[in-house]
N, C-alpha and C. Protein backbone atom coordinates (compact mmCIF):
# COMPACT_ATOMS: atom_id res chain seq x y z
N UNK A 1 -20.34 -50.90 22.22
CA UNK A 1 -19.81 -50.57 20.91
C UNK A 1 -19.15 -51.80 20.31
N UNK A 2 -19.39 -51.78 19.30
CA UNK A 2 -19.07 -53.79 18.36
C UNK A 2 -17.71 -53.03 17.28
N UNK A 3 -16.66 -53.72 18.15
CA UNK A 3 -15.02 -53.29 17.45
C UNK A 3 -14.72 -54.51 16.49
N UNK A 4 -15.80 -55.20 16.31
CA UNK A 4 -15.14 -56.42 15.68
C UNK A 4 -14.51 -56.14 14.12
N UNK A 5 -13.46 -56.73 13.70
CA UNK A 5 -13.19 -56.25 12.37
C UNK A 5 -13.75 -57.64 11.25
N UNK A 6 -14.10 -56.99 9.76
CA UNK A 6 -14.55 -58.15 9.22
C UNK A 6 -13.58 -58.02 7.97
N UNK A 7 -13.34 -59.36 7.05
CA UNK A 7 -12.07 -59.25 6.54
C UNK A 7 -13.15 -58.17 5.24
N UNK A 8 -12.68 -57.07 4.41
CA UNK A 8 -13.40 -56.56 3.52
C UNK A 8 -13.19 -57.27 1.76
N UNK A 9 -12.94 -58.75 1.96
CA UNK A 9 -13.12 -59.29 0.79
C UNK A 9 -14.32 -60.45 0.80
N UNK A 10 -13.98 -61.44 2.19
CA UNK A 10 -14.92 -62.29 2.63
C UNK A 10 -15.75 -62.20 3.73
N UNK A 11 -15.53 -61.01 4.55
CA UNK A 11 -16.65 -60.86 5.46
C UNK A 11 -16.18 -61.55 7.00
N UNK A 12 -15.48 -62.43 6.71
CA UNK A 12 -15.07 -63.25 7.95
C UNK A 12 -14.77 -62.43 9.17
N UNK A 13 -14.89 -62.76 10.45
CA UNK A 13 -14.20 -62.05 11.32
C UNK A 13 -12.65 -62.23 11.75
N UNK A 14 -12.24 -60.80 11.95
CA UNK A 14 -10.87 -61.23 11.77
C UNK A 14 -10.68 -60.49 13.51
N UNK A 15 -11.08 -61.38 14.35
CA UNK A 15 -11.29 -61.13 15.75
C UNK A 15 -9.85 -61.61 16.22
N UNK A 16 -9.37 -61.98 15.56
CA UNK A 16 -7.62 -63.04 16.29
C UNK A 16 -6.93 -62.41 15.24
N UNK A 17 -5.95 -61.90 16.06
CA UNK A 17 -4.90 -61.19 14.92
C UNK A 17 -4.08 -62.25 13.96
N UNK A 18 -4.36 -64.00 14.53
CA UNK A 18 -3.51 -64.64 13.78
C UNK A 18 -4.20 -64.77 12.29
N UNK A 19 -5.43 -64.27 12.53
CA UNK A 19 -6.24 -64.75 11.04
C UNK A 19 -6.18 -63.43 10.22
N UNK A 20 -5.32 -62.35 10.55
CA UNK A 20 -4.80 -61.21 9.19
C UNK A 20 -4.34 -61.88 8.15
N UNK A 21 -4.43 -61.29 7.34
CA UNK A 21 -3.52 -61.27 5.94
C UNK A 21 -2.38 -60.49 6.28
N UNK A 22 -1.49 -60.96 5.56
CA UNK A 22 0.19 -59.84 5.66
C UNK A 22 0.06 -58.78 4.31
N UNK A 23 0.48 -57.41 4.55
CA UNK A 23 1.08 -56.89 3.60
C UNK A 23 2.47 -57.56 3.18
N UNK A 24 2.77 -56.63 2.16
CA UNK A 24 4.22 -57.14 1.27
C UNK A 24 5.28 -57.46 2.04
N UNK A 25 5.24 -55.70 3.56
CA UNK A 25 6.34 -56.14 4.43
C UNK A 25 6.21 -57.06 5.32
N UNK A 26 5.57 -57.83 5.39
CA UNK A 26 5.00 -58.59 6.27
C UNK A 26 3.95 -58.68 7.40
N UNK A 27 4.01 -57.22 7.80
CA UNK A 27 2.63 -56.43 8.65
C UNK A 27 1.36 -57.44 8.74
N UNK A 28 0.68 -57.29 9.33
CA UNK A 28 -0.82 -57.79 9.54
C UNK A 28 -1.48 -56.77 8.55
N UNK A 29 -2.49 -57.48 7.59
CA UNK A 29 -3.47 -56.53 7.06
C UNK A 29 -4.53 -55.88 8.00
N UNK A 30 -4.72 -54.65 7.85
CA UNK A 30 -6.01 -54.33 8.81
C UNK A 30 -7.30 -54.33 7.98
N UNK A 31 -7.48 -55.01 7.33
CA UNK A 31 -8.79 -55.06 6.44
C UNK A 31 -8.73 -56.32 5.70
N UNK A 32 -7.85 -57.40 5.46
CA UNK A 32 -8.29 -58.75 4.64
C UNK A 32 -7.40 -59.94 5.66
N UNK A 33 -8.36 -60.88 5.46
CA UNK A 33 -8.02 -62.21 6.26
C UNK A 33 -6.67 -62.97 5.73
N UNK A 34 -6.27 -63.80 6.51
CA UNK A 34 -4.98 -64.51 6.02
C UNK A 34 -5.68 -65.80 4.56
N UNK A 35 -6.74 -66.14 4.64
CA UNK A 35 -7.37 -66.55 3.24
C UNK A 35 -7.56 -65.88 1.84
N UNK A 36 -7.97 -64.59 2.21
CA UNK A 36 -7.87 -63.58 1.28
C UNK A 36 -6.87 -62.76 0.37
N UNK A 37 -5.67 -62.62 1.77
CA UNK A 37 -5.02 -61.80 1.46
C UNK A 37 -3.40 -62.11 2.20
N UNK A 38 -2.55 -62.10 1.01
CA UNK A 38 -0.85 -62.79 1.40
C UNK A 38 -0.04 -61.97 1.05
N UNK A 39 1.17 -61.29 1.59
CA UNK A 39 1.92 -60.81 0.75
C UNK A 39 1.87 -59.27 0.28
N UNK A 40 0.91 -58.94 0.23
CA UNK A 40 0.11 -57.92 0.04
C UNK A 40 -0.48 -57.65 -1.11
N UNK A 41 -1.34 -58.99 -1.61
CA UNK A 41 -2.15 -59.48 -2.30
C UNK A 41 -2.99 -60.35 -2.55
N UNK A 42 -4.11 -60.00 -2.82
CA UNK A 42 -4.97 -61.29 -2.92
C UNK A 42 -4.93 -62.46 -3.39
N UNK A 43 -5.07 -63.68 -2.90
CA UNK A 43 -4.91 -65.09 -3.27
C UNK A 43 -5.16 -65.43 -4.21
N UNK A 44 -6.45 -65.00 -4.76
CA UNK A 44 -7.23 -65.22 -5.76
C UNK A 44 -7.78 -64.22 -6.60
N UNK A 45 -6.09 -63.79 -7.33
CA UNK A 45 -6.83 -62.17 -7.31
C UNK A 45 -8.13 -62.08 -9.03
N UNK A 46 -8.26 -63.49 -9.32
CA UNK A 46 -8.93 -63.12 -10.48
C UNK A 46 -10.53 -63.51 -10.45
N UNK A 47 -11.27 -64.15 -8.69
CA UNK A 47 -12.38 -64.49 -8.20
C UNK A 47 -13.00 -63.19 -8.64
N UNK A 48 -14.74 -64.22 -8.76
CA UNK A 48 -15.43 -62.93 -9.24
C UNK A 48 -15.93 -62.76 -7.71
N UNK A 49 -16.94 -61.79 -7.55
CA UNK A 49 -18.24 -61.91 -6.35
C UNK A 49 -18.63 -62.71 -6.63
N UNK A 50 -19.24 -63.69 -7.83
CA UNK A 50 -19.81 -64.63 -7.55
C UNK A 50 -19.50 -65.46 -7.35
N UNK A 51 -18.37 -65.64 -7.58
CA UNK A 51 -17.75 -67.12 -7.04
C UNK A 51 -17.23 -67.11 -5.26
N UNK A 52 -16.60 -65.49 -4.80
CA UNK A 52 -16.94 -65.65 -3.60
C UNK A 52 -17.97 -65.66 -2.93
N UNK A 53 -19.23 -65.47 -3.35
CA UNK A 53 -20.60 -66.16 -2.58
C UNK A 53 -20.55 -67.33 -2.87
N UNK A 54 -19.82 -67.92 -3.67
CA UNK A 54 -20.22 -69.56 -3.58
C UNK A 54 -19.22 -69.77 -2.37
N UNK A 55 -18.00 -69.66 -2.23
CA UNK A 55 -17.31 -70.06 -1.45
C UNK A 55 -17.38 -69.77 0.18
N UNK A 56 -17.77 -68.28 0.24
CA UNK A 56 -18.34 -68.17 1.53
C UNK A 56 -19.65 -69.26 2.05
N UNK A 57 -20.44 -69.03 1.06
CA UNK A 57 -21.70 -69.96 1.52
C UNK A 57 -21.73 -71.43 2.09
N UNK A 58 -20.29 -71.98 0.66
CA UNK A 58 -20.27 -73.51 1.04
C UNK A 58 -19.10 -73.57 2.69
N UNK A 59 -17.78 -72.78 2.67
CA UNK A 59 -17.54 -72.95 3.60
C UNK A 59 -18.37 -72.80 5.24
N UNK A 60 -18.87 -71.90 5.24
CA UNK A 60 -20.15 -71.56 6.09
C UNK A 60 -20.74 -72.97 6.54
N UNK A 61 -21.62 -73.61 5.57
CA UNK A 61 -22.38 -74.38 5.55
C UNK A 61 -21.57 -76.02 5.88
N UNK A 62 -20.31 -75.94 6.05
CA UNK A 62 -19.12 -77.10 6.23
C UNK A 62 -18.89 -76.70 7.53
N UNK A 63 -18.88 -75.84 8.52
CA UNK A 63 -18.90 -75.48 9.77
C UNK A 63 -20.74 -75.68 10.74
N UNK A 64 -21.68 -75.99 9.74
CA UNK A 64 -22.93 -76.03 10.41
C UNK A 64 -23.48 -74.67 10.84
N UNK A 65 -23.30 -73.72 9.80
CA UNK A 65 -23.58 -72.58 10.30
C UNK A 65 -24.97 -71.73 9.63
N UNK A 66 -25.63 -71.57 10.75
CA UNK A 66 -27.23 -71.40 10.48
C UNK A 66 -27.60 -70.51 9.03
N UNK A 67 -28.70 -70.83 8.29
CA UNK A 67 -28.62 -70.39 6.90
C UNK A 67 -28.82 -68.42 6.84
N UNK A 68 -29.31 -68.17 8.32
CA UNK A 68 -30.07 -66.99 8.64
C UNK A 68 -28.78 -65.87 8.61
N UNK A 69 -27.23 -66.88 9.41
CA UNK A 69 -25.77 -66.23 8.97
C UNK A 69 -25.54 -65.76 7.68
N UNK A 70 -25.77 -67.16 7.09
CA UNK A 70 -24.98 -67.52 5.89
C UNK A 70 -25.65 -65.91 4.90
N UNK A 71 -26.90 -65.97 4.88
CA UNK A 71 -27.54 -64.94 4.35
C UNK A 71 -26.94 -63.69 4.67
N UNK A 72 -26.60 -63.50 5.70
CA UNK A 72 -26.32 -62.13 6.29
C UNK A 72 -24.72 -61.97 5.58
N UNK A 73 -24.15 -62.96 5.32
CA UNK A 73 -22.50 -62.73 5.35
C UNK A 73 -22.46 -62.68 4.02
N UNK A 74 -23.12 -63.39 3.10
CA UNK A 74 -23.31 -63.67 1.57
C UNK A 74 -23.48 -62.16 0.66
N UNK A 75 -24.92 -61.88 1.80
CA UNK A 75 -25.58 -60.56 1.47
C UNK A 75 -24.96 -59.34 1.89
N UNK A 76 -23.98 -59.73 2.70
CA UNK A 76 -22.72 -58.14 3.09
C UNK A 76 -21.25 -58.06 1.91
N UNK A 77 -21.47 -58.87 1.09
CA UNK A 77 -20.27 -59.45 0.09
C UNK A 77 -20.00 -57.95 -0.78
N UNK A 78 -21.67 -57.51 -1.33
CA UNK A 78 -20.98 -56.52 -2.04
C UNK A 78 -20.80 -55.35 -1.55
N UNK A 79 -21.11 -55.29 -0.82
CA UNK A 79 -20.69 -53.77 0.59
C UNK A 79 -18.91 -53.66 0.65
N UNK A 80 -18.24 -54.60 0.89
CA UNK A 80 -16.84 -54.94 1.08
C UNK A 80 -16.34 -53.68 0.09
N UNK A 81 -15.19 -53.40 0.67
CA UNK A 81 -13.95 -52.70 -0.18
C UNK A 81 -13.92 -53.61 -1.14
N UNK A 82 -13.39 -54.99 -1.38
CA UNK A 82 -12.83 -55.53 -2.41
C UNK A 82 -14.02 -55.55 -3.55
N UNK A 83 -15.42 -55.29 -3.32
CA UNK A 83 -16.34 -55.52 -4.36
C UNK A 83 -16.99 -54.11 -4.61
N UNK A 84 -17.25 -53.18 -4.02
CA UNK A 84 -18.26 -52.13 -4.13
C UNK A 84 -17.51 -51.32 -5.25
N UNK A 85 -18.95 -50.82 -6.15
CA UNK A 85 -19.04 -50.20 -7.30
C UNK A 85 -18.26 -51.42 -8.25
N UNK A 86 -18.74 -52.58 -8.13
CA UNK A 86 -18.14 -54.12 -9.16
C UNK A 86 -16.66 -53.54 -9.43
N UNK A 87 -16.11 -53.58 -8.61
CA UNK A 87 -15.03 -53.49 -8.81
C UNK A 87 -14.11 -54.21 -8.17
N UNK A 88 -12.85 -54.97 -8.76
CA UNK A 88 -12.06 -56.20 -8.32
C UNK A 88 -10.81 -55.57 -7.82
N UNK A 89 -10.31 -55.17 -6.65
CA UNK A 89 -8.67 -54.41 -6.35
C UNK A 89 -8.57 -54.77 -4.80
């Protein structure tokens, strides 16, 4: 059974609890990465999807990471809580 959690804005794995995002009280997020999500809000809270496929893709691709990933993680973007039904929250 695959427990892995993925952050639901960028997809990343958030396999190490150090790479949560904090809520407001400081908590670990259980759904967005410490890139994504601070405070108990998003970093960037005015990114479209498309600009996070650019950013997933290029960071991806700055780690040497095979294009066959990159596709898979790019192409799971609008599935996420933070994007499904185009919606930004």
């Amino acid at each position: 059974m695959n427990t892995a959690k993925f952050c639901q804005s960028c997809s990343m794995p958030i396999d190490d609890p150090a790479m949560a995002g904090t809520e407001k009280d400081g908590s670990p997020s259980k759904e967005y990465c410490k890139y994504c999500y601070q405070n108990g809000a998003f970093t960037t809270p005015n990114m479209t999807l498309d600009e996070m496929r650019t950013v997933v893709k290029t960071e991806m691709e700055k780690r040497h990471i095979g294009q066959d990933v990159i596709s898979m993680a790019v192409n799971t973007l609008p599935h996420l809580k933070r994007w499904r039904n185009g919606l930004n929250y």
